[in-house]
Protein backbone atom coordinates (compact mmCIF):
# COMPACT_ATOMS: atom_id res chain seq x y z
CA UNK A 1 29.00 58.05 154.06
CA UNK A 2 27.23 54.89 152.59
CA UNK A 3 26.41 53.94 156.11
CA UNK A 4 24.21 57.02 156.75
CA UNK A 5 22.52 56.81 153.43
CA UNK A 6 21.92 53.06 154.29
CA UNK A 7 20.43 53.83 157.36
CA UNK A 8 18.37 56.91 155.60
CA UNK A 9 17.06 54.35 153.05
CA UNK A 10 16.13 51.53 155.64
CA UNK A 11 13.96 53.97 156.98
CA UNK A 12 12.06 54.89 153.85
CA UNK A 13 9.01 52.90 153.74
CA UNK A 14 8.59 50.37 150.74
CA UNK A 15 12.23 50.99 149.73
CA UNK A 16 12.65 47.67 148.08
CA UNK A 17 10.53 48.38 144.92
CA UNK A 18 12.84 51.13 143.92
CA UNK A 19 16.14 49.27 143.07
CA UNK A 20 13.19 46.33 140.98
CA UNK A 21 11.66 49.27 139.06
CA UNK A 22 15.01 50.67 138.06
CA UNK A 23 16.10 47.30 137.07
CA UNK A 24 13.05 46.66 135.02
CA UNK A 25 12.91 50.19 133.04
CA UNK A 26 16.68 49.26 132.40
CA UNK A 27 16.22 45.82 130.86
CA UNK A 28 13.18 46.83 128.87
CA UNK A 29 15.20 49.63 127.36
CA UNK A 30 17.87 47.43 126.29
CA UNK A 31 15.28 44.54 124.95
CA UNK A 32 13.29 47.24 122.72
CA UNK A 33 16.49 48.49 121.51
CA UNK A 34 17.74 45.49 120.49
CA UNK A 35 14.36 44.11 118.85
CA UNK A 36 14.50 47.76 116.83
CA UNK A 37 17.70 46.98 115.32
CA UNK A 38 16.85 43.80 113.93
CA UNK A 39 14.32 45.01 112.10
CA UNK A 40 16.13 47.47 110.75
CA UNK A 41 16.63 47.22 106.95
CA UNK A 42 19.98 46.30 105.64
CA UNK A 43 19.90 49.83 103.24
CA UNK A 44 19.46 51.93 106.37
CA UNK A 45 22.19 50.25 108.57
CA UNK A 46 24.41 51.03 105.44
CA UNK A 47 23.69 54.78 105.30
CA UNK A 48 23.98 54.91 109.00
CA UNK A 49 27.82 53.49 109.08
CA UNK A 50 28.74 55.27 106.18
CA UNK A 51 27.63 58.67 107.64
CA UNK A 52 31.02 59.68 109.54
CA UNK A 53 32.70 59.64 106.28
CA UNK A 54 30.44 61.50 104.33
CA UNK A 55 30.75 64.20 107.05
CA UNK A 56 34.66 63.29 106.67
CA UNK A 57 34.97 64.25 103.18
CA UNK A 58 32.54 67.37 103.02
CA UNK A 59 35.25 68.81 105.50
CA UNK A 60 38.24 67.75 103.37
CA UNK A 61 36.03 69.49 100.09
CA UNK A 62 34.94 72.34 101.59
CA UNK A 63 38.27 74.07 103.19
């Protein structure tokens, strides 16, 4: 199976930028994720972790 859609793809003109823009959109993604949360403020990371257990205990209030 991987052979035919090797051979399919070698036939595909200009095949080799695919797998390069792929790789690029990937590590940009991850780099302008990272540089957003270090500039995140310290107040909003600490509402953000503490969410799950607000959600935990307006289950355990509300039967």
């Amino acid at each position: 199976m991987f052979k035919f859609i090797q051979q399919y793809a070698e036939s595909i003109d200009r095949i080799n930028i695919y797998p390069m823009i792929s790789l690029l959109i990937f590590f940009l993604f991850f780099v302008v994720l990272i540089i957003w949360v270090k500039k995140m403020d310290k107040e909003n990371i600490t509402r953000l972790s503490e969410l799950p257990f607000e959600q935990e205990e307006l289950t355990k209030n509300n039967p």
